[in-house]
PDB file of N, CA and C in Angstrom:
ATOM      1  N   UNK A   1      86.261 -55.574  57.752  1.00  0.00           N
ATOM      2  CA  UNK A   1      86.047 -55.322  59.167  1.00  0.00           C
ATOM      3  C   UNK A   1      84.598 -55.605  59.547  1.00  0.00           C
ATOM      4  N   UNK A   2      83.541 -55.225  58.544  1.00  0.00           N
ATOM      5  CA  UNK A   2      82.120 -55.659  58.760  1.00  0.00           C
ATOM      6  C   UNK A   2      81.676 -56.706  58.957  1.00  0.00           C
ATOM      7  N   UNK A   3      82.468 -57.883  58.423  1.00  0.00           N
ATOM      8  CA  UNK A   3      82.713 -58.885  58.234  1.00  0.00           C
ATOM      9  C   UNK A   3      82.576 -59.842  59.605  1.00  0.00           C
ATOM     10  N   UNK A   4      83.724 -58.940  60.032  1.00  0.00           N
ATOM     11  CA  UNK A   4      85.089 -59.752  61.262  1.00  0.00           C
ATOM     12  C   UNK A   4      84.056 -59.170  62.477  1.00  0.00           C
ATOM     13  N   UNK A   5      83.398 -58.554  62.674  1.00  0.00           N
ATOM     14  CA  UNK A   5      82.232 -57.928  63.400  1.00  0.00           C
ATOM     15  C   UNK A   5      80.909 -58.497  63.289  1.00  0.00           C
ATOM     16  N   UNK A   6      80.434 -59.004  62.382  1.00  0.00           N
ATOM     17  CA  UNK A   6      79.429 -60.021  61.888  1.00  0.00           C
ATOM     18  C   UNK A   6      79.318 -61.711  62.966  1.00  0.00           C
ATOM     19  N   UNK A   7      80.574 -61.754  62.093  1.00  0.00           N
ATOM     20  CA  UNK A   7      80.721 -63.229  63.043  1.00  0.00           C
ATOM     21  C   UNK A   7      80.962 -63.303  64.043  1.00  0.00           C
ATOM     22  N   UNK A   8      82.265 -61.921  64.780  1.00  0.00           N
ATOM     23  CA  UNK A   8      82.301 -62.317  65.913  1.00  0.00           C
ATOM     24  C   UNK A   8      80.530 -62.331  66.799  1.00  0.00           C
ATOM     25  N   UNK A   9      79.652 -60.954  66.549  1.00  0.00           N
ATOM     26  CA  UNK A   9      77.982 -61.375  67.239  1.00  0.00           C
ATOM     27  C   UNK A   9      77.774 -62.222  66.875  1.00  0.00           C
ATOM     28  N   UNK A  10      78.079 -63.445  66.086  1.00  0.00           N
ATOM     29  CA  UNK A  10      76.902 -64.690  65.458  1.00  0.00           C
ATOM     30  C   UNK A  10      77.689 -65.507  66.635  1.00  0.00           C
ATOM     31  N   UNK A  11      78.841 -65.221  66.942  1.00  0.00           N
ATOM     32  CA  UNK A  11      79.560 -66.338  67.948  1.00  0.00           C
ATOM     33  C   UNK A  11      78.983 -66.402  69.255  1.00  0.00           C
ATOM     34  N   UNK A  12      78.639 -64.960  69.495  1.00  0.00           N
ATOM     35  CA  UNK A  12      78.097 -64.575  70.849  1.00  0.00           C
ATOM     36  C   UNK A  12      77.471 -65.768  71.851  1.00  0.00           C
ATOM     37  N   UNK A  13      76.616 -65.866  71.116  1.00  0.00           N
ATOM     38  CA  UNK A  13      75.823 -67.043  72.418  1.00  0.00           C
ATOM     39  C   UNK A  13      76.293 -68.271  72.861  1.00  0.00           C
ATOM     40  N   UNK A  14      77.474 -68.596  71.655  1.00  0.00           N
ATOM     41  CA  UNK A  14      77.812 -69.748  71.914  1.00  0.00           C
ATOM     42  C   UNK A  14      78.916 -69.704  73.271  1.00  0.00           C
ATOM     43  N   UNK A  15      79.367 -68.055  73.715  1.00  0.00           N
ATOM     44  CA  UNK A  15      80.217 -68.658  74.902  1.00  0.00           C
ATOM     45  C   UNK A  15      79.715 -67.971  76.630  1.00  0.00           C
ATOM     46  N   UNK A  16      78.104 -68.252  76.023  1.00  0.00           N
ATOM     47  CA  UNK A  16      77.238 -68.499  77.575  1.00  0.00           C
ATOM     48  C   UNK A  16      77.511 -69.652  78.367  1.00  0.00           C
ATOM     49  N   UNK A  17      77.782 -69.538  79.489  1.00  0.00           N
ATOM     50  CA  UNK A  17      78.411 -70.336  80.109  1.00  0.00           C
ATOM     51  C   UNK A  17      77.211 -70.590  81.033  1.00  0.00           C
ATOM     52  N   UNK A  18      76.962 -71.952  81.001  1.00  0.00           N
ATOM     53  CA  UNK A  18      75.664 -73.306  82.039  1.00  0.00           C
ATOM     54  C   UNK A  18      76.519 -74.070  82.560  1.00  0.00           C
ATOM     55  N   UNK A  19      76.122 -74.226  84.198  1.00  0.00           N
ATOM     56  CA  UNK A  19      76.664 -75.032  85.201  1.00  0.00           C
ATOM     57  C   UNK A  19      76.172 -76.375  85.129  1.00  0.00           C
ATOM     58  N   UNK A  20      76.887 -77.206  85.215  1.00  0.00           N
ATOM     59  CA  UNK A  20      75.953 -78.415  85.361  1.00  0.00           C
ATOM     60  C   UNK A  20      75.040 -79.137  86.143  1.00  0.00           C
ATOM     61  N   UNK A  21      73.914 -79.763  86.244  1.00  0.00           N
ATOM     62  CA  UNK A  21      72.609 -79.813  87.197  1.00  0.00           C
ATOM     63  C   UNK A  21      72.905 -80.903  87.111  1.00  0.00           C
ATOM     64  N   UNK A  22      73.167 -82.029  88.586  1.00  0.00           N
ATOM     65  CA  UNK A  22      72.466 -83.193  88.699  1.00  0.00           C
ATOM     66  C   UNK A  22      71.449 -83.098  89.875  1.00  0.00           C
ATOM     67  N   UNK A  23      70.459 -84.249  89.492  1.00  0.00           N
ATOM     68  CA  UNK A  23      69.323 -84.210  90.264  1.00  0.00           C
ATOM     69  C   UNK A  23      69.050 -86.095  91.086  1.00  0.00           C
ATOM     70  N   UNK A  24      69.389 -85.706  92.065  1.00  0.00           N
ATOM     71  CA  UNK A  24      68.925 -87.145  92.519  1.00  0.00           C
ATOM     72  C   UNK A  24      67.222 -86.916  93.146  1.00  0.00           C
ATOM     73  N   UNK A  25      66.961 -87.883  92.674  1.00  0.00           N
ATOM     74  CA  UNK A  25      65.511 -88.312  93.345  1.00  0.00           C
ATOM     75  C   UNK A  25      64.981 -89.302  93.859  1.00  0.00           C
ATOM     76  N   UNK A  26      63.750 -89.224  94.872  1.00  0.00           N
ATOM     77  CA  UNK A  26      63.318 -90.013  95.410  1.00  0.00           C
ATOM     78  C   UNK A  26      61.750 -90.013  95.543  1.00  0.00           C
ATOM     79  N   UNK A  27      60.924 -90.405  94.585  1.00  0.00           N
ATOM     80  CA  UNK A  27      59.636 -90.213  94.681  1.00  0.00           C
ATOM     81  C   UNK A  27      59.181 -91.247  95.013  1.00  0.00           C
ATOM     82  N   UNK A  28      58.172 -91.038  95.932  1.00  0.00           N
ATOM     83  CA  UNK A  28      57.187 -92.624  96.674  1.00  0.00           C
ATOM     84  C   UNK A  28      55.910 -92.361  96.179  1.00  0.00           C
ATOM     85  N   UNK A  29      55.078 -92.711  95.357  1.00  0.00           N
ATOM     86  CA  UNK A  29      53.557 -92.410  95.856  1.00  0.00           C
ATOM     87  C   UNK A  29      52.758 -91.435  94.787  1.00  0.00           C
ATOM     88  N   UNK A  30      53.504 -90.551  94.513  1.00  0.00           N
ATOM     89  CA  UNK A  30      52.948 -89.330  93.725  1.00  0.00           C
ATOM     90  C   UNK A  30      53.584 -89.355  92.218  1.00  0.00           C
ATOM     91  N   UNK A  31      52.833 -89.030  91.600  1.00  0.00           N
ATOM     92  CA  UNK A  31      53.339 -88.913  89.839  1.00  0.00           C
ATOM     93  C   UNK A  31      53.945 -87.770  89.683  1.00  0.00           C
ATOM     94  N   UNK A  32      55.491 -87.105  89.287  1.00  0.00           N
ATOM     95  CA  UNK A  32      55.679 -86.136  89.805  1.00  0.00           C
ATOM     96  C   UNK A  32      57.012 -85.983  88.689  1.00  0.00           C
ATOM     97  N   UNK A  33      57.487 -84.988  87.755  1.00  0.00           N
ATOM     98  CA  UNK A  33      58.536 -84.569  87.139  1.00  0.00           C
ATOM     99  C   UNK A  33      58.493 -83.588  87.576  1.00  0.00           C
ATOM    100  N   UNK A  34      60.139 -83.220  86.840  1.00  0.00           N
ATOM    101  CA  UNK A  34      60.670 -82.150  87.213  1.00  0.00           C
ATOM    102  C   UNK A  34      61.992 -81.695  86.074  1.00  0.00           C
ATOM    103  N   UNK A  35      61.978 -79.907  85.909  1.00  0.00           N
ATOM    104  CA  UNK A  35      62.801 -79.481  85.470  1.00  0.00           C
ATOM    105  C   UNK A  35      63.954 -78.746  85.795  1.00  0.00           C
ATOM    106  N   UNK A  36      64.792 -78.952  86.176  1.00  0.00           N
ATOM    107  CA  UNK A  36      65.690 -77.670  86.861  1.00  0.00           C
ATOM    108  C   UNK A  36      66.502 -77.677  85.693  1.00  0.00           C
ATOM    109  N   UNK A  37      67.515 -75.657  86.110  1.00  0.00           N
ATOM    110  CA  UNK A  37      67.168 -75.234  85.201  1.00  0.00           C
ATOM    111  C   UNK A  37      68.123 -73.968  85.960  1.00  0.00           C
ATOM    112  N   UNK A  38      69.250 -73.056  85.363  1.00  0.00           N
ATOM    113  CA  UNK A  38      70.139 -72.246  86.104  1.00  0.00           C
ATOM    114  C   UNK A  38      69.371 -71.048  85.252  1.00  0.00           C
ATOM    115  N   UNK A  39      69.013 -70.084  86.287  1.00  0.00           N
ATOM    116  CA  UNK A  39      68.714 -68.773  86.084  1.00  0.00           C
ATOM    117  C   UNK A  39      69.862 -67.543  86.044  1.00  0.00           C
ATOM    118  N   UNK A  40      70.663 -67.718  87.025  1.00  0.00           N
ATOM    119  CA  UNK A  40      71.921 -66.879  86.836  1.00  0.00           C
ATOM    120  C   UNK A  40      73.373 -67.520  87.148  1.00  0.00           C
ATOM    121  N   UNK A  41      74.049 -66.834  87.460  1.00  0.00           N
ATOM    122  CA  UNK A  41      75.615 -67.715  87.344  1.00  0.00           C
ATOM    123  C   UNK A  41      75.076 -67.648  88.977  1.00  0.00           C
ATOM    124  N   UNK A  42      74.488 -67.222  89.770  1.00  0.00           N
ATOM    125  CA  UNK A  42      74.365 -67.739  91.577  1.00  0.00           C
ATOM    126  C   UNK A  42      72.985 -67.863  91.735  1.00  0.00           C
ATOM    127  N   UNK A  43      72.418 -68.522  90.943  1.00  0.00           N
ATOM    128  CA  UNK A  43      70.577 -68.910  91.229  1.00  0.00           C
ATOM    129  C   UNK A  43      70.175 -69.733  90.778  1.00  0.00           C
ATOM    130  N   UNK A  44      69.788 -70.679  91.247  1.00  0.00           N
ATOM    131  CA  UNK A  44      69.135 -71.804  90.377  1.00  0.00           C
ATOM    132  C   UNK A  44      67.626 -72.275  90.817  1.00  0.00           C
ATOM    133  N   UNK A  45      66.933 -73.150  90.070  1.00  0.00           N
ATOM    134  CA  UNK A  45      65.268 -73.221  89.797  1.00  0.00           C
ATOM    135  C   UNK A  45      65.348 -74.567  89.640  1.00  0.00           C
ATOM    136  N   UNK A  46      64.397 -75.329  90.040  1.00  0.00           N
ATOM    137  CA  UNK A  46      63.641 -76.342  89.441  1.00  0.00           C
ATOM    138  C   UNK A  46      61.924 -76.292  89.752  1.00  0.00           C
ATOM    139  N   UNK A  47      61.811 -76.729  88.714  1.00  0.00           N
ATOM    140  CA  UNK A  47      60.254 -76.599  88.369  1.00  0.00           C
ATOM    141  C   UNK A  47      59.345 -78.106  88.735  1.00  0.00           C
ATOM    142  N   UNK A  48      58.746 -78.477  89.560  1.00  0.00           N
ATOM    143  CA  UNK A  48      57.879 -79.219  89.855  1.00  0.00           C
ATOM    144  C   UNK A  48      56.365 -79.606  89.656  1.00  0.00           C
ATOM    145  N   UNK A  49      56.061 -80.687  88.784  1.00  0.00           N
ATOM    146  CA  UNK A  49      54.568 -80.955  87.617  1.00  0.00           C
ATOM    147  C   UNK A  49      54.213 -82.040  88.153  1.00  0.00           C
ATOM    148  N   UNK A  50      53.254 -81.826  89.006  1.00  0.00           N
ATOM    149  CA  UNK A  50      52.462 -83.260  89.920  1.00  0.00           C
ATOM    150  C   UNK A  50      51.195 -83.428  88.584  1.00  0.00           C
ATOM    151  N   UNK A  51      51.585 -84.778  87.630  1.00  0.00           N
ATOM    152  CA  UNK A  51      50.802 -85.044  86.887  1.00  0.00           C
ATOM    153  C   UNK A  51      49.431 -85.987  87.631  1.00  0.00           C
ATOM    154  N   UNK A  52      49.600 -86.413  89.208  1.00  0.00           N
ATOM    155  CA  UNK A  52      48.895 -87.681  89.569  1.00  0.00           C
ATOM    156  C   UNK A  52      47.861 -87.033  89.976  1.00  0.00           C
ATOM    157  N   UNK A  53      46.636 -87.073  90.883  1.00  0.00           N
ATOM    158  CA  UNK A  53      45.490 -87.262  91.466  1.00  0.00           C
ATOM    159  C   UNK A  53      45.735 -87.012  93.342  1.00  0.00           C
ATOM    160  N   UNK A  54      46.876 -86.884  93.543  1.00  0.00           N
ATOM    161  CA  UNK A  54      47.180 -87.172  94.994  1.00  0.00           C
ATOM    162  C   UNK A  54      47.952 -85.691  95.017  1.00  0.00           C
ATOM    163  N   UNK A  55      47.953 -84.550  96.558  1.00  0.00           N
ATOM    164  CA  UNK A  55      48.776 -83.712  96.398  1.00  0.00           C
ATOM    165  C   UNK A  55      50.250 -84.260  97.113  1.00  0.00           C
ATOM    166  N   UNK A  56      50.934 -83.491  96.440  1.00  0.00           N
ATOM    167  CA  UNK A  56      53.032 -84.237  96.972  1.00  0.00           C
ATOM    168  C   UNK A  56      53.109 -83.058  98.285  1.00  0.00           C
ATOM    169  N   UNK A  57      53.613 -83.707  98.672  1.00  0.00           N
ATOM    170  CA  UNK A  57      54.483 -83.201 100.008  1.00  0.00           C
ATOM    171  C   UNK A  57      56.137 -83.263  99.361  1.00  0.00           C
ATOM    172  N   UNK A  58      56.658 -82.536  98.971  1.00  0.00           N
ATOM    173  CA  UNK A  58      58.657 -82.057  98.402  1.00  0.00           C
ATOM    174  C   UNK A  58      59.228 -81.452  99.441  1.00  0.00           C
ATOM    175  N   UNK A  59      60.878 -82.053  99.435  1.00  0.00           N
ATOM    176  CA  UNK A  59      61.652 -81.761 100.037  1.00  0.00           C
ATOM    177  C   UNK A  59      62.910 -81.418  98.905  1.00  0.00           C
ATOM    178  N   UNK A  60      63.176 -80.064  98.933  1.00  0.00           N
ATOM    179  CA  UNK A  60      64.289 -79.778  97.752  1.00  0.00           C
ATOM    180  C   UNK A  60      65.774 -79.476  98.809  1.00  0.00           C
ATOM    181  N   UNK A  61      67.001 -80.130  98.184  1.00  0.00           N
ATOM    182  CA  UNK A  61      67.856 -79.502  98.708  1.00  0.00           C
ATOM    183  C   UNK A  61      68.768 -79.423  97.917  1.00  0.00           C
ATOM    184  N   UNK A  62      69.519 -78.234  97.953  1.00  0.00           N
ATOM    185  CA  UNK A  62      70.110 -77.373  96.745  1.00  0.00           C
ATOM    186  C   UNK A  62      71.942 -77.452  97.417  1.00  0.00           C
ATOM    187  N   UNK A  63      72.815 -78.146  96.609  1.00  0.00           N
ATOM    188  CA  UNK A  63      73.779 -77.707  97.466  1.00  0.00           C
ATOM    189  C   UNK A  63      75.227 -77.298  96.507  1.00  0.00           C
ATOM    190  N   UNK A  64      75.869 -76.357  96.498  1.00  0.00           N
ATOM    191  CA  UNK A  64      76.646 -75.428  95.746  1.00  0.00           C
ATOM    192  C   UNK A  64      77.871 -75.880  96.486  1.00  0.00           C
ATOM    193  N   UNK A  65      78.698 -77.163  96.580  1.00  0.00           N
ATOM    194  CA  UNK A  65      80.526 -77.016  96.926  1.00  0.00           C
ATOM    195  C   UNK A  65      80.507 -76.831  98.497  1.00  0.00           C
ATOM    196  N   UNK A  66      81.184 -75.451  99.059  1.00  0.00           N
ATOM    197  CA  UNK A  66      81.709 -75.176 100.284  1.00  0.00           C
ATOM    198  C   UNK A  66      80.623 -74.502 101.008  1.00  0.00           C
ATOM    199  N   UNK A  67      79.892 -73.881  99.852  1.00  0.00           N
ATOM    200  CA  UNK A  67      78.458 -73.667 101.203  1.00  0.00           C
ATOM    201  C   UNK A  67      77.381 -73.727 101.764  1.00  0.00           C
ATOM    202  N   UNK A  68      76.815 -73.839 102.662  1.00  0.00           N
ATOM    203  CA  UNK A  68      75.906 -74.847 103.467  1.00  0.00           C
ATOM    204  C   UNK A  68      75.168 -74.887 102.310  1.00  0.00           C
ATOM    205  N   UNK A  69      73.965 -76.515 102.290  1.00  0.00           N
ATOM    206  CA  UNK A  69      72.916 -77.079 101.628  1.00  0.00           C
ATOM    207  C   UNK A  69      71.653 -76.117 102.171  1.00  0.00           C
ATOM    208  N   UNK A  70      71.244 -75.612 101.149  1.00  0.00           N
ATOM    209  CA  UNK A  70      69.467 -74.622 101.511  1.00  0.00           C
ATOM    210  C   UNK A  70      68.517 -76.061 100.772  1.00  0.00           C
ATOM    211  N   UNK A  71      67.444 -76.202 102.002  1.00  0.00           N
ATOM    212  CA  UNK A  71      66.757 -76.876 101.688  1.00  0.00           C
ATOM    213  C   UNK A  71      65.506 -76.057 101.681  1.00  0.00           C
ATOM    214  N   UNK A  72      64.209 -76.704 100.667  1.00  0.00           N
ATOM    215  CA  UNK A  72      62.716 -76.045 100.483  1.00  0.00           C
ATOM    216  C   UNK A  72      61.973 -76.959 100.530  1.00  0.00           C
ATOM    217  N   UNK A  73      60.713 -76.730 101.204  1.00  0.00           N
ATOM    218  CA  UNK A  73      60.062 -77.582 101.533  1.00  0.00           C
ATOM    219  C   UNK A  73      58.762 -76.695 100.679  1.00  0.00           C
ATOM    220  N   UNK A  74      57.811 -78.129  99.681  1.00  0.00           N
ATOM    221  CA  UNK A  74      56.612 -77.402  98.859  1.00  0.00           C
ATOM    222  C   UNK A  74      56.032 -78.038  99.009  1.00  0.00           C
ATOM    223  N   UNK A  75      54.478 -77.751  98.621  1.00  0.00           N
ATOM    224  CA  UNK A  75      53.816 -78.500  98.280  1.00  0.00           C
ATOM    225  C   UNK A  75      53.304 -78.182  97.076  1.00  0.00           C
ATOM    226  N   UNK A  76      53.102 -79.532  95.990  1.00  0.00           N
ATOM    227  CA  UNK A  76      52.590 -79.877  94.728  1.00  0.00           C
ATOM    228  C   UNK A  76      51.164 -80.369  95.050  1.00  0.00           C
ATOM    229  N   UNK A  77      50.012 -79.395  94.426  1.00  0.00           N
ATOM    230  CA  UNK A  77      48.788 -79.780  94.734  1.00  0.00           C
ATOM    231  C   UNK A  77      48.559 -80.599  93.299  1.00  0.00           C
ATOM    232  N   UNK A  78      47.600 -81.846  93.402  1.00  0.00           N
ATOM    233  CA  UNK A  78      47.311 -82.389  92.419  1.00  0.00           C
ATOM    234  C   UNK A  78      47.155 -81.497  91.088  1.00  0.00           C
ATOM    235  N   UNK A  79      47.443 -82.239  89.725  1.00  0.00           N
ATOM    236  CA  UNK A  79      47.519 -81.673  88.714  1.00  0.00           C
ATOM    237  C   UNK A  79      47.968 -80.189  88.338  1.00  0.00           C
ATOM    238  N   UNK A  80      48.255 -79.611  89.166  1.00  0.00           N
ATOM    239  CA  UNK A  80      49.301 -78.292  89.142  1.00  0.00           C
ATOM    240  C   UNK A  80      50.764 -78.408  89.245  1.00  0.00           C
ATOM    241  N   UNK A  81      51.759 -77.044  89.265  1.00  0.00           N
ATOM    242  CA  UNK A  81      53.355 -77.340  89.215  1.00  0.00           C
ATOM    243  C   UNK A  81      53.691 -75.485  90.310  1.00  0.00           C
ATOM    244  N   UNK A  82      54.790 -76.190  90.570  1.00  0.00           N
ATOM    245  CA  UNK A  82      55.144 -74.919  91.437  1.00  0.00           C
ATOM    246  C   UNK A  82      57.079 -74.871  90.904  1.00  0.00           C
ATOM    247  N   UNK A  83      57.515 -73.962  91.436  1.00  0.00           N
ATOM    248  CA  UNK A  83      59.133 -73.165  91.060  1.00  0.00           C
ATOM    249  C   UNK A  83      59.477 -72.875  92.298  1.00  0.00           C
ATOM    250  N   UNK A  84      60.477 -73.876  92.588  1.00  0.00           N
ATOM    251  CA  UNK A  84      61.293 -73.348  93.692  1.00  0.00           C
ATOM    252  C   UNK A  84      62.580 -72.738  93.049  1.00  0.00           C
ATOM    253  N   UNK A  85      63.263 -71.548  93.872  1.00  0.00           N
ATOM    254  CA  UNK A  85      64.678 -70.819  93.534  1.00  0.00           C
ATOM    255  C   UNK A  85      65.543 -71.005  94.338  1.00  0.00           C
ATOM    256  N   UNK A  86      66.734 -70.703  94.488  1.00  0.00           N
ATOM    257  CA  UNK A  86      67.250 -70.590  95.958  1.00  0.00           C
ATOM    258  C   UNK A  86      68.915 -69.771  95.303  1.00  0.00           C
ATOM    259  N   UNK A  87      68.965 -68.897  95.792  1.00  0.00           N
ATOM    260  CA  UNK A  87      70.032 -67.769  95.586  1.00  0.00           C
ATOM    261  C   UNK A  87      71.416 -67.669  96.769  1.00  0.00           C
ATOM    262  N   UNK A  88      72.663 -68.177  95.496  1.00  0.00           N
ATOM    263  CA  UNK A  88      73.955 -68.386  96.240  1.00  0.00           C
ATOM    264  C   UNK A  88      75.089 -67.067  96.613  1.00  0.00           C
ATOM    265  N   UNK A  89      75.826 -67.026  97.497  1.00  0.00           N
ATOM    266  CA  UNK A  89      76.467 -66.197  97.656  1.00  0.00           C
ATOM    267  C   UNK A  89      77.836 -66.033  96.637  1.00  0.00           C
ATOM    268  N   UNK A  90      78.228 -67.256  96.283  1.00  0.00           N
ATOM    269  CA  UNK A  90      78.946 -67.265  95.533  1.00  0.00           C
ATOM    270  C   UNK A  90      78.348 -67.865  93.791  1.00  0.00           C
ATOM    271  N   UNK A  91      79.067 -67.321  92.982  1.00  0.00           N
ATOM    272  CA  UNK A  91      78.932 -68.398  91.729  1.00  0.00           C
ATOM    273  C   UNK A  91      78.718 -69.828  91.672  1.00  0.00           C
ATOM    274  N   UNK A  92      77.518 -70.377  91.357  1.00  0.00           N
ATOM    275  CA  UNK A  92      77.649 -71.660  90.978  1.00  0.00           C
ATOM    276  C   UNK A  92      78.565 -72.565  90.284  1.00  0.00           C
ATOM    277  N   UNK A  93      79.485 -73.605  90.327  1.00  0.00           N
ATOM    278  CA  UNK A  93      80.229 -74.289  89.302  1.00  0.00           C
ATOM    279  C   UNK A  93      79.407 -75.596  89.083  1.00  0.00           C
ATOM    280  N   UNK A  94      78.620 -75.928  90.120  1.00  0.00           N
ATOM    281  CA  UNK A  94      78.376 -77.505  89.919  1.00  0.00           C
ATOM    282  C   UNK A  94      76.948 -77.432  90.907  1.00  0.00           C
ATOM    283  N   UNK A  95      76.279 -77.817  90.625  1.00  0.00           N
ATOM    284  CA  UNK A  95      74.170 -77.699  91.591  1.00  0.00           C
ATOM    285  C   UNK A  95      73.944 -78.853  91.489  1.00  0.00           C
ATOM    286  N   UNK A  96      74.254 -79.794  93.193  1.00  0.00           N
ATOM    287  CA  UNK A  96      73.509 -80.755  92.930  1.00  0.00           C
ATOM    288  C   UNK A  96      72.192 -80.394  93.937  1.00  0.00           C
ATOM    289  N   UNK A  97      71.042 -81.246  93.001  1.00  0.00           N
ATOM    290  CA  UNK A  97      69.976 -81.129  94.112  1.00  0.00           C
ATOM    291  C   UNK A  97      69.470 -82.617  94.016  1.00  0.00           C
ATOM    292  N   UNK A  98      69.121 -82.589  95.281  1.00  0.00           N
ATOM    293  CA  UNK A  98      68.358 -83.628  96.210  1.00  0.00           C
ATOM    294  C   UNK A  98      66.682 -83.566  96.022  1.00  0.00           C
ATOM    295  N   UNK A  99      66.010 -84.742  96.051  1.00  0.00           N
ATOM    296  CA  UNK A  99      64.412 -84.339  95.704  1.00  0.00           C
ATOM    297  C   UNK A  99      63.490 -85.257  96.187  1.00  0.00           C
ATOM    298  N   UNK A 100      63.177 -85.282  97.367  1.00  0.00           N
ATOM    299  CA  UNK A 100      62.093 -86.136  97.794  1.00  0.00           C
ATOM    300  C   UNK A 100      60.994 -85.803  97.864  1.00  0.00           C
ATOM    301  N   UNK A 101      60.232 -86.736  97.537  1.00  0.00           N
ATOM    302  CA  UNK A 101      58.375 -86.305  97.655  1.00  0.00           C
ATOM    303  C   UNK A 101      57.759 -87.780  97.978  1.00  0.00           C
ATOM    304  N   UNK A 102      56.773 -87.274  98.729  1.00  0.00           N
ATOM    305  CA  UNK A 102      55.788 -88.251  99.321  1.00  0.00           C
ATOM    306  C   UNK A 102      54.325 -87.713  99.291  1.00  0.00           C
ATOM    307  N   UNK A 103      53.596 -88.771  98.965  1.00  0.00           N
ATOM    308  CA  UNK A 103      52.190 -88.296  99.389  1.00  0.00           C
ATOM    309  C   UNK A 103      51.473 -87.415 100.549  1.00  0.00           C
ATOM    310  N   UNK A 104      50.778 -86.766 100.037  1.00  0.00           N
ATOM    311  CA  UNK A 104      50.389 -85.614 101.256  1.00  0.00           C
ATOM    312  C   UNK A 104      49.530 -85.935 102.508  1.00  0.00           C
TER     313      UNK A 104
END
């Protein structure tokens, strides 16, 4: 039984369940990655790293299925990174986000 209790915790993590992230982008101008990244089963993050010399002007838009698209608007000051969130009413199944940036 110690056993059968053993493995089932070693199994544990394996049935955390991650939504899938696509990310379309559109960068003009600015040197600029990014990580997104699901914080809870209704929250999601992406992380923004302006590697260039110029500050970004971002446009994030986050959109979850049937309900409305939340968009964020940041700014990436040269050589720094900022975290946008944005928190759903329902469970996430599928996060696509949208990502434009332009020079400031």
């Amino acid at each position: 039984m110690r056993k059968f209790c053993c493995v089932l915790l070693a199994l544990l993590p394996m049935s955390a369940y991650a939504y899938p992230i696509d990310v379309t982008k559109k960068i003009e101008g600015v040197s600029l990655d990014y990580t997104a990244s699901d914080v809870d089963d209704d929250i999601s993050s992406i992380q923004l790293n302006n590697y260039g010399t110029i500050d970004a002007q971002c446009s994030v838009v986050f959109t979850n299925g049937p309900e409305s698209p939340r968009r964020r608007n940041v700014s990436v000051p040269a050589g720094k990174s900022t975290n946008t969130t944005v928190k759903f009413t329902r469970s996430i199944i599928k996060m696509r986000i949208a990502l434009e940036c332009a020079p400031k």
